[in-house]
PDB file of N, CA and C in Angstrom:
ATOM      1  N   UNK A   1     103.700  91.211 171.744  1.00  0.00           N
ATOM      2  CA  UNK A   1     104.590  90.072 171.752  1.00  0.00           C
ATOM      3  C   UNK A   1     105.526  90.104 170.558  1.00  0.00           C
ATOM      4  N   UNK A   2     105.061  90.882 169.550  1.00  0.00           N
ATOM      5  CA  UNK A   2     105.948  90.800 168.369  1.00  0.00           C
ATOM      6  C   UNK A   2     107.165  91.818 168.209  1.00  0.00           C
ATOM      7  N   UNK A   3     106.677  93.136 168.859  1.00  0.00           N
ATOM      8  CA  UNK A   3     107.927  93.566 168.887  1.00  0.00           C
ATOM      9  C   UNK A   3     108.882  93.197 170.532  1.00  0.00           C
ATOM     10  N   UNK A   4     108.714  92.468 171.650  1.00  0.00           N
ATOM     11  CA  UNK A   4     109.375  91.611 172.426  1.00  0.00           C
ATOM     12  C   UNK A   4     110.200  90.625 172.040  1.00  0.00           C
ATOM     13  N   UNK A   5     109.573  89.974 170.739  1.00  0.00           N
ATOM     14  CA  UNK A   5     110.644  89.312 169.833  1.00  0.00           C
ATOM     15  C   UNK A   5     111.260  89.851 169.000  1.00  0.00           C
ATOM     16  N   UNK A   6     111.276  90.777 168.338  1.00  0.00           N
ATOM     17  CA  UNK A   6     112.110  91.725 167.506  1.00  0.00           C
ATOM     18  C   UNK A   6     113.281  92.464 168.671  1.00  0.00           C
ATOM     19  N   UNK A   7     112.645  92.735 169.351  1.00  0.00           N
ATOM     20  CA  UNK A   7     113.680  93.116 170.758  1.00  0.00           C
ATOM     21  C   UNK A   7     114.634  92.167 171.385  1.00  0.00           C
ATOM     22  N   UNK A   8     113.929  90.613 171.185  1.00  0.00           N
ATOM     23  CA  UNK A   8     115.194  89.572 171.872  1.00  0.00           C
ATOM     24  C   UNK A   8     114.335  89.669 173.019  1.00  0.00           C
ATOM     25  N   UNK A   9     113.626  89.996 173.980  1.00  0.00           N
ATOM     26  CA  UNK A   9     113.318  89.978 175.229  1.00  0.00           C
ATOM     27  C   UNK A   9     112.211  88.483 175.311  1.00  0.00           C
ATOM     28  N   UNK A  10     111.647  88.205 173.978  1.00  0.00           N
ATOM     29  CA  UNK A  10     111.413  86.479 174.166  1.00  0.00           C
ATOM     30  C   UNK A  10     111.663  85.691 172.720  1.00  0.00           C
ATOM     31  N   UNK A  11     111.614  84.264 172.851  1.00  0.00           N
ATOM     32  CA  UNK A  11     112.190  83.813 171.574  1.00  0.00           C
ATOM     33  C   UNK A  11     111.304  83.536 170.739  1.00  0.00           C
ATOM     34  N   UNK A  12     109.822  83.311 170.666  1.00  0.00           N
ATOM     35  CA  UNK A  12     108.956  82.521 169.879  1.00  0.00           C
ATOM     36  C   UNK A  12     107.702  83.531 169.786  1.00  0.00           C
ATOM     37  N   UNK A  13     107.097  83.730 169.305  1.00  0.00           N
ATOM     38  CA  UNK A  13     105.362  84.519 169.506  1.00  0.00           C
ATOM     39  C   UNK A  13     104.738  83.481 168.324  1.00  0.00           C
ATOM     40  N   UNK A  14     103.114  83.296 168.658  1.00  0.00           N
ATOM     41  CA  UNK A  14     102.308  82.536 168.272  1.00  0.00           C
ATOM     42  C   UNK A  14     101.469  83.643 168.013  1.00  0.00           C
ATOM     43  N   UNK A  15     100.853  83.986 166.953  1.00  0.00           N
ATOM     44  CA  UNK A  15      99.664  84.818 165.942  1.00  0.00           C
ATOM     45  C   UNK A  15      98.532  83.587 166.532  1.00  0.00           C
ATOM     46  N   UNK A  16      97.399  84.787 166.328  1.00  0.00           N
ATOM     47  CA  UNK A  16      96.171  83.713 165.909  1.00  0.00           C
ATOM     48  C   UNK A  16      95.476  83.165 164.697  1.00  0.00           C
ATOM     49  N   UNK A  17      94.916  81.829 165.101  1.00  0.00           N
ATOM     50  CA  UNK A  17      94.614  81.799 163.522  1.00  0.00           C
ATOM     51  C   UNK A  17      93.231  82.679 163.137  1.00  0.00           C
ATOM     52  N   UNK A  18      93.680  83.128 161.842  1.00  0.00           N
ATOM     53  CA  UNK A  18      92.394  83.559 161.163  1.00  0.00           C
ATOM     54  C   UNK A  18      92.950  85.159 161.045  1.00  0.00           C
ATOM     55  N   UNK A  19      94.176  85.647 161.226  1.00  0.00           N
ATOM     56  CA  UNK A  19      95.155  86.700 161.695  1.00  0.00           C
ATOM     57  C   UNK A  19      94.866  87.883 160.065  1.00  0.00           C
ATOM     58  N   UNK A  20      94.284  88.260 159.911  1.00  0.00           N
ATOM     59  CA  UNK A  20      94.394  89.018 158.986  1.00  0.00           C
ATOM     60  C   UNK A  20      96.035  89.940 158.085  1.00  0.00           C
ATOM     61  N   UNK A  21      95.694  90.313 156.935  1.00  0.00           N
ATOM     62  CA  UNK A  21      97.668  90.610 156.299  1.00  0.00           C
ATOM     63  C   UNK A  21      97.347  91.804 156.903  1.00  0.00           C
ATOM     64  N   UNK A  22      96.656  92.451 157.477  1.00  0.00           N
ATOM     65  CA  UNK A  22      96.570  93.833 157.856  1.00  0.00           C
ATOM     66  C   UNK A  22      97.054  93.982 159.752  1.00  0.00           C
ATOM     67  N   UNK A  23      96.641  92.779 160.032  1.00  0.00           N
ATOM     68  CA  UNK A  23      97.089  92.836 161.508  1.00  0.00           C
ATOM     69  C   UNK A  23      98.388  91.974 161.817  1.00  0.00           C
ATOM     70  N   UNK A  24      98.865  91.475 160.660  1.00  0.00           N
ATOM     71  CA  UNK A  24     100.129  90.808 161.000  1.00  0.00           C
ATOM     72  C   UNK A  24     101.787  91.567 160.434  1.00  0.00           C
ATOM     73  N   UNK A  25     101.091  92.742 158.986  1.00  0.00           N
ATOM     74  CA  UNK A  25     102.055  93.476 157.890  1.00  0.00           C
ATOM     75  C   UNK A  25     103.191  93.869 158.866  1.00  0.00           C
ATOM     76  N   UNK A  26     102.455  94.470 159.419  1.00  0.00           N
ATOM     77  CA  UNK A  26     104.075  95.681 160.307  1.00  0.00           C
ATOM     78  C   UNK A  26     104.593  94.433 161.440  1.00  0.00           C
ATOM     79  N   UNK A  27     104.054  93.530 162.315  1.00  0.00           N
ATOM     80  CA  UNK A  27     104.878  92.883 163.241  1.00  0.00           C
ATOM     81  C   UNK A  27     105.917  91.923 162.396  1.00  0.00           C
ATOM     82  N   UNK A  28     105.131  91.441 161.224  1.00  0.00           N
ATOM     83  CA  UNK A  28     106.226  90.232 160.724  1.00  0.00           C
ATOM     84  C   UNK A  28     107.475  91.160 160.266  1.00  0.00           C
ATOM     85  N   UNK A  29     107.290  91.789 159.751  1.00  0.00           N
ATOM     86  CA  UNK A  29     108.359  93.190 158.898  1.00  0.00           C
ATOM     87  C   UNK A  29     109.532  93.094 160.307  1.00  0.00           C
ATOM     88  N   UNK A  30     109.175  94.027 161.429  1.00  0.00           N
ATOM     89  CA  UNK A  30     109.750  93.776 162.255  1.00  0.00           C
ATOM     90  C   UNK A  30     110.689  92.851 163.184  1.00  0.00           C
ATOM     91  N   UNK A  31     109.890  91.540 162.753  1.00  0.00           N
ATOM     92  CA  UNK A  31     110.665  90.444 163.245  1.00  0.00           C
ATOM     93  C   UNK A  31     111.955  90.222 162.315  1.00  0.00           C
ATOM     94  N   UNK A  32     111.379  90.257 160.974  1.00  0.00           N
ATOM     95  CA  UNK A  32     112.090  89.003 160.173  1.00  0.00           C
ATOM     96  C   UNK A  32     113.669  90.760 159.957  1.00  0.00           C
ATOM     97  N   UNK A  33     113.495  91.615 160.145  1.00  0.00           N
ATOM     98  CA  UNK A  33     114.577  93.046 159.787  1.00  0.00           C
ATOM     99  C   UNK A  33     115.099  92.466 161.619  1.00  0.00           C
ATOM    100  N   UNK A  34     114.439  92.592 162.183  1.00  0.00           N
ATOM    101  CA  UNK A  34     115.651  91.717 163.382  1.00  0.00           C
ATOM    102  C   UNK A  34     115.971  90.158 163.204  1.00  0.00           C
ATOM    103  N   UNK A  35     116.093  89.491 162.129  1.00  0.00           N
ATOM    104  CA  UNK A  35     116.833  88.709 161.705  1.00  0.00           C
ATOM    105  C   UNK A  35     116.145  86.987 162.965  1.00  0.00           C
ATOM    106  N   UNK A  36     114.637  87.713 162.537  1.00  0.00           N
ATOM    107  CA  UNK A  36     113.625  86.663 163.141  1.00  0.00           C
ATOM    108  C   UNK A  36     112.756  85.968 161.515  1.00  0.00           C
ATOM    109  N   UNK A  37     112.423  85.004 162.205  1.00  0.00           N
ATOM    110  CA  UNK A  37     111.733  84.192 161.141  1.00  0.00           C
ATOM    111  C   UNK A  37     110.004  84.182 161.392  1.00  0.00           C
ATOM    112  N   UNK A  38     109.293  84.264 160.277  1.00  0.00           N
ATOM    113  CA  UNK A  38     107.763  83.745 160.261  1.00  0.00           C
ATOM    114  C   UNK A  38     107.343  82.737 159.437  1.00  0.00           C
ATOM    115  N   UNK A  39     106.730  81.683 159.834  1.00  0.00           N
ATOM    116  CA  UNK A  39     106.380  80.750 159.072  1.00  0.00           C
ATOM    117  C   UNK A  39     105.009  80.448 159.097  1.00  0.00           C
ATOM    118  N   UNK A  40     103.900  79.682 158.588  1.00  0.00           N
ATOM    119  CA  UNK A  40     102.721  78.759 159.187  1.00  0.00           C
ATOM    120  C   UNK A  40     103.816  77.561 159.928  1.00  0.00           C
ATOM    121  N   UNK A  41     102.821  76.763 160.705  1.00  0.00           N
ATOM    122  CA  UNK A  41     103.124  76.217 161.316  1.00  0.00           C
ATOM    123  C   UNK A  41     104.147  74.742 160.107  1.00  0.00           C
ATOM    124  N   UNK A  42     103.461  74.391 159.012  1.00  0.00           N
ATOM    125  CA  UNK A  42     104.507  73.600 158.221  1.00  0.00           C
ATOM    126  C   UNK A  42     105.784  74.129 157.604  1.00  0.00           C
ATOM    127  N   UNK A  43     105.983  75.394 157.909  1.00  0.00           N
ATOM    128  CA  UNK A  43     107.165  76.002 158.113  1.00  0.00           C
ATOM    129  C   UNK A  43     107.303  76.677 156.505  1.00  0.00           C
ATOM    130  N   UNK A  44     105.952  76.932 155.491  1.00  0.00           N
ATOM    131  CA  UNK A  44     105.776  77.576 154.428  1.00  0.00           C
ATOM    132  C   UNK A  44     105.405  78.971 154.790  1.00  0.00           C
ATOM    133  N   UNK A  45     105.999  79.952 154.000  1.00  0.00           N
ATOM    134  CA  UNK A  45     105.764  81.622 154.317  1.00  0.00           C
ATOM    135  C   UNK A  45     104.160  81.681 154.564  1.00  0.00           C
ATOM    136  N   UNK A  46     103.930  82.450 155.720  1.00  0.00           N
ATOM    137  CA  UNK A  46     102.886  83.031 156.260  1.00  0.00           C
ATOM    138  C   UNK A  46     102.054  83.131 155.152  1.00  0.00           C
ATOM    139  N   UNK A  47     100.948  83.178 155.384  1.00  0.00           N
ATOM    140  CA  UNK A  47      99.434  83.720 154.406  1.00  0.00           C
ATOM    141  C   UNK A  47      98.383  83.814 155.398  1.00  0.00           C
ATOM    142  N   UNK A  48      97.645  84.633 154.806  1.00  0.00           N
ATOM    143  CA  UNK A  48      96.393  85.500 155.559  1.00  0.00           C
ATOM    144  C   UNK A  48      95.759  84.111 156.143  1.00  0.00           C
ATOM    145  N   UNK A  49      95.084  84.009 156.979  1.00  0.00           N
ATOM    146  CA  UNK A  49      94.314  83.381 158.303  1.00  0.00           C
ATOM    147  C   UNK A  49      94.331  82.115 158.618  1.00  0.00           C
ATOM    148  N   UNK A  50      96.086  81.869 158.686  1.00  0.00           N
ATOM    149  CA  UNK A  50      96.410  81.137 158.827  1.00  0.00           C
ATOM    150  C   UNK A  50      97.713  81.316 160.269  1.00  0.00           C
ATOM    151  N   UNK A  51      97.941  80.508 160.959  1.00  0.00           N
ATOM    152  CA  UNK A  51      98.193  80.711 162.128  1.00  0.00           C
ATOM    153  C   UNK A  51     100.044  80.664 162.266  1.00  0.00           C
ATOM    154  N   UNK A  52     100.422  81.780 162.441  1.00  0.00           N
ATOM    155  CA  UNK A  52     101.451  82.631 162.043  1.00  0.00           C
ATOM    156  C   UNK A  52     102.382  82.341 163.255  1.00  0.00           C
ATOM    157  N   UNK A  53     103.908  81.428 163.389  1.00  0.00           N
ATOM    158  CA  UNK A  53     104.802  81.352 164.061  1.00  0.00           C
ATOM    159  C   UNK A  53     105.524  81.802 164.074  1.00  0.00           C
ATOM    160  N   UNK A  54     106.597  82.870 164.837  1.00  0.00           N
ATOM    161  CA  UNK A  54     107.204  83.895 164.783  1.00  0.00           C
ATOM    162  C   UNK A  54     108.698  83.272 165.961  1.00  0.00           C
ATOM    163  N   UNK A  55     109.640  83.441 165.409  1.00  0.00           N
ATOM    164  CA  UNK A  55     110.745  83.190 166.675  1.00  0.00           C
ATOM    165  C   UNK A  55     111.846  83.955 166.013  1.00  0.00           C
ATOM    166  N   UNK A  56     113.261  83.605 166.504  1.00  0.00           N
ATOM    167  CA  UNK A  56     114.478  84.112 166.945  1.00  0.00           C
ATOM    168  C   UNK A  56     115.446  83.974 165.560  1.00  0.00           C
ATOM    169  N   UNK A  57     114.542  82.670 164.737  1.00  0.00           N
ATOM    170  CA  UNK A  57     115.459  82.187 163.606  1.00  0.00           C
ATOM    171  C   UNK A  57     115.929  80.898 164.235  1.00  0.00           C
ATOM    172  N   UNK A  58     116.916  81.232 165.134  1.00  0.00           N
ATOM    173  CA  UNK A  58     117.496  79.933 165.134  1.00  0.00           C
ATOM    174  C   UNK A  58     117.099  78.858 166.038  1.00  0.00           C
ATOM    175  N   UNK A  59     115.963  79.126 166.718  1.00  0.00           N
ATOM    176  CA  UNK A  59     114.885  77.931 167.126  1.00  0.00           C
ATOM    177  C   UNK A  59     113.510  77.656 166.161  1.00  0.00           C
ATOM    178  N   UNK A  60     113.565  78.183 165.321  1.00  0.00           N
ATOM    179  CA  UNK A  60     112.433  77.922 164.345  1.00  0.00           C
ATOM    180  C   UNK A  60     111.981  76.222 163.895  1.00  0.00           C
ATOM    181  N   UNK A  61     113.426  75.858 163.443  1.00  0.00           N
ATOM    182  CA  UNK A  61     112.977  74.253 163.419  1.00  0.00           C
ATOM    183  C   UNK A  61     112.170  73.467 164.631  1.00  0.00           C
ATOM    184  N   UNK A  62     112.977  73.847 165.404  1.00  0.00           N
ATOM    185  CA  UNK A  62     112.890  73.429 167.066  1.00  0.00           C
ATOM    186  C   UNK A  62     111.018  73.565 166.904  1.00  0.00           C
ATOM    187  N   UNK A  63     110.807  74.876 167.095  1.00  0.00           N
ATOM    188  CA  UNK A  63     109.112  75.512 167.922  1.00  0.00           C
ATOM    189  C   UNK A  63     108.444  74.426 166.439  1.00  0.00           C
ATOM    190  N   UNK A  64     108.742  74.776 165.334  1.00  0.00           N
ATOM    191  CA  UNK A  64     107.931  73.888 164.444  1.00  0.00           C
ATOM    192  C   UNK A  64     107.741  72.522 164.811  1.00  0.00           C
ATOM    193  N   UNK A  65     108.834  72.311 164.859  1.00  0.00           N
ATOM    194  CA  UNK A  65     109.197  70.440 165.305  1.00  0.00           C
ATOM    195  C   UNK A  65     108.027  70.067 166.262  1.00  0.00           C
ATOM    196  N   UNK A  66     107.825  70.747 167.479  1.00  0.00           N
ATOM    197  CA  UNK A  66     107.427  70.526 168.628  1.00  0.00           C
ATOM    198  C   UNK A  66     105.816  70.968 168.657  1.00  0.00           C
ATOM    199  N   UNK A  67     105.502  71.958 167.521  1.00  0.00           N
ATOM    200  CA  UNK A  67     104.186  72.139 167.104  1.00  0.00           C
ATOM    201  C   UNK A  67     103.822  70.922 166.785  1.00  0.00           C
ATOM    202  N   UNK A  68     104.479  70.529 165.281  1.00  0.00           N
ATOM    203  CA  UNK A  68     103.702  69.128 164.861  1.00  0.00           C
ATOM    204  C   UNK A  68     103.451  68.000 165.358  1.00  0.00           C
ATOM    205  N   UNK A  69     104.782  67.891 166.816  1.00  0.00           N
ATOM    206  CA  UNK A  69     104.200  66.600 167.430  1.00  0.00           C
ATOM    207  C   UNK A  69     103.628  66.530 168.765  1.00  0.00           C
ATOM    208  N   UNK A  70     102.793  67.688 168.916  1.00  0.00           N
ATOM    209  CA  UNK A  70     101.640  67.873 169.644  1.00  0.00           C
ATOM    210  C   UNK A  70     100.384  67.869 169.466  1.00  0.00           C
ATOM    211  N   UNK A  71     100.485  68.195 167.769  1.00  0.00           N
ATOM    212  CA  UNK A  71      99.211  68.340 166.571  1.00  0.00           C
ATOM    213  C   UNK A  71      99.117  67.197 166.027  1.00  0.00           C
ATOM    214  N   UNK A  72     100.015  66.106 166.342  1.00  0.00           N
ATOM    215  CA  UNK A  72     100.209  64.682 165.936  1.00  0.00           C
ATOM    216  C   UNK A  72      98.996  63.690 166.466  1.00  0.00           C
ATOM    217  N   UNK A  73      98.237  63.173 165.629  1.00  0.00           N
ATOM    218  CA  UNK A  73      96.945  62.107 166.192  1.00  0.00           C
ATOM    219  C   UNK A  73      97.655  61.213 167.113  1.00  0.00           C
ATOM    220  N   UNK A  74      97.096  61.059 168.547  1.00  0.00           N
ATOM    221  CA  UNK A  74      97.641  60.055 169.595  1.00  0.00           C
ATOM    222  C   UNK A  74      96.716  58.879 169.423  1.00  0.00           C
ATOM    223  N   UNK A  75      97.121  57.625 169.605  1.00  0.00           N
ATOM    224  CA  UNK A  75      96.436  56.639 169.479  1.00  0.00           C
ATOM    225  C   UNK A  75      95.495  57.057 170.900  1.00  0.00           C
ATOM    226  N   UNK A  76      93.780  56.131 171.100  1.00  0.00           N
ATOM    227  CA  UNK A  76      93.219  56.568 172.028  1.00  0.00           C
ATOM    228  C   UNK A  76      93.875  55.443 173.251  1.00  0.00           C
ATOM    229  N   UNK A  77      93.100  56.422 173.894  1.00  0.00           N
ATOM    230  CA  UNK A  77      93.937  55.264 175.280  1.00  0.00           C
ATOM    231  C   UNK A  77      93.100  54.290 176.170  1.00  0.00           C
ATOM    232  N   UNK A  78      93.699  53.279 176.603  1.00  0.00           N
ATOM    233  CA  UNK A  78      93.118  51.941 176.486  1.00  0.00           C
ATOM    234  C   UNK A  78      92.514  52.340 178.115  1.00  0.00           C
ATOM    235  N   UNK A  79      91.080  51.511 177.416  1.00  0.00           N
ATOM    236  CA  UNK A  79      90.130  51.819 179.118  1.00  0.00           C
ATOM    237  C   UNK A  79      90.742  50.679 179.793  1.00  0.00           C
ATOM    238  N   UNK A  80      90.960  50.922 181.129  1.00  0.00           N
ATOM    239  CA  UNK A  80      91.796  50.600 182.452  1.00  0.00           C
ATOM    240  C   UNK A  80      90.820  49.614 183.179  1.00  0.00           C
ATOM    241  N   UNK A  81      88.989  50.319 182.794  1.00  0.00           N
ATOM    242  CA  UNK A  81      88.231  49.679 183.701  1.00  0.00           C
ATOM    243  C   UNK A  81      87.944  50.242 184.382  1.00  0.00           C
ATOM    244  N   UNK A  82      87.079  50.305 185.805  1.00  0.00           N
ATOM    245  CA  UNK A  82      87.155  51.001 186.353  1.00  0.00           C
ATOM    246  C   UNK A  82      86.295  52.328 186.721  1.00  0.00           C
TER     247      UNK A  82
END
């Protein structure tokens, strides 16, 4: 997926967390020399096993944005009854 985004053929790739600097060294290199961005998800430079967001650059705010307000506490929802 990482070099698909270094290629342009998709805009965003998601690492896993817990991603080691040894299994992430050469894909991030790749992205960010095709003029792609990596962040953690609060949009501070990557660090080891921590869960590594990868895009196009210029949707980066965007995929972050839309991370945090999915990761956002929902109030619980009101029993109906029933």
């Amino acid at each position: 997926m990482w070099c698909l985004l270094a290629e342009v053929a998709v805009d965003v790739a998601i690492g896993e967390h817990g991603d080691r600097v040894w299994d992430l060294v050469a894909p991030i290199l790749l992205v960010q020399e095709a003029g792609g961005q990596v962040t953690n998800p609060a949009g501070q430079p990557w660090t080891e096993r921590q869960l590594a967001i990868a895009s196009n650059g210029l949707l980066h705010p965007m995929v972050l944005g839309t991370i945090r307000a999915t990761r956002a506490p929902h109030p619980p929802a009101k029993d109906r009854g029933g």
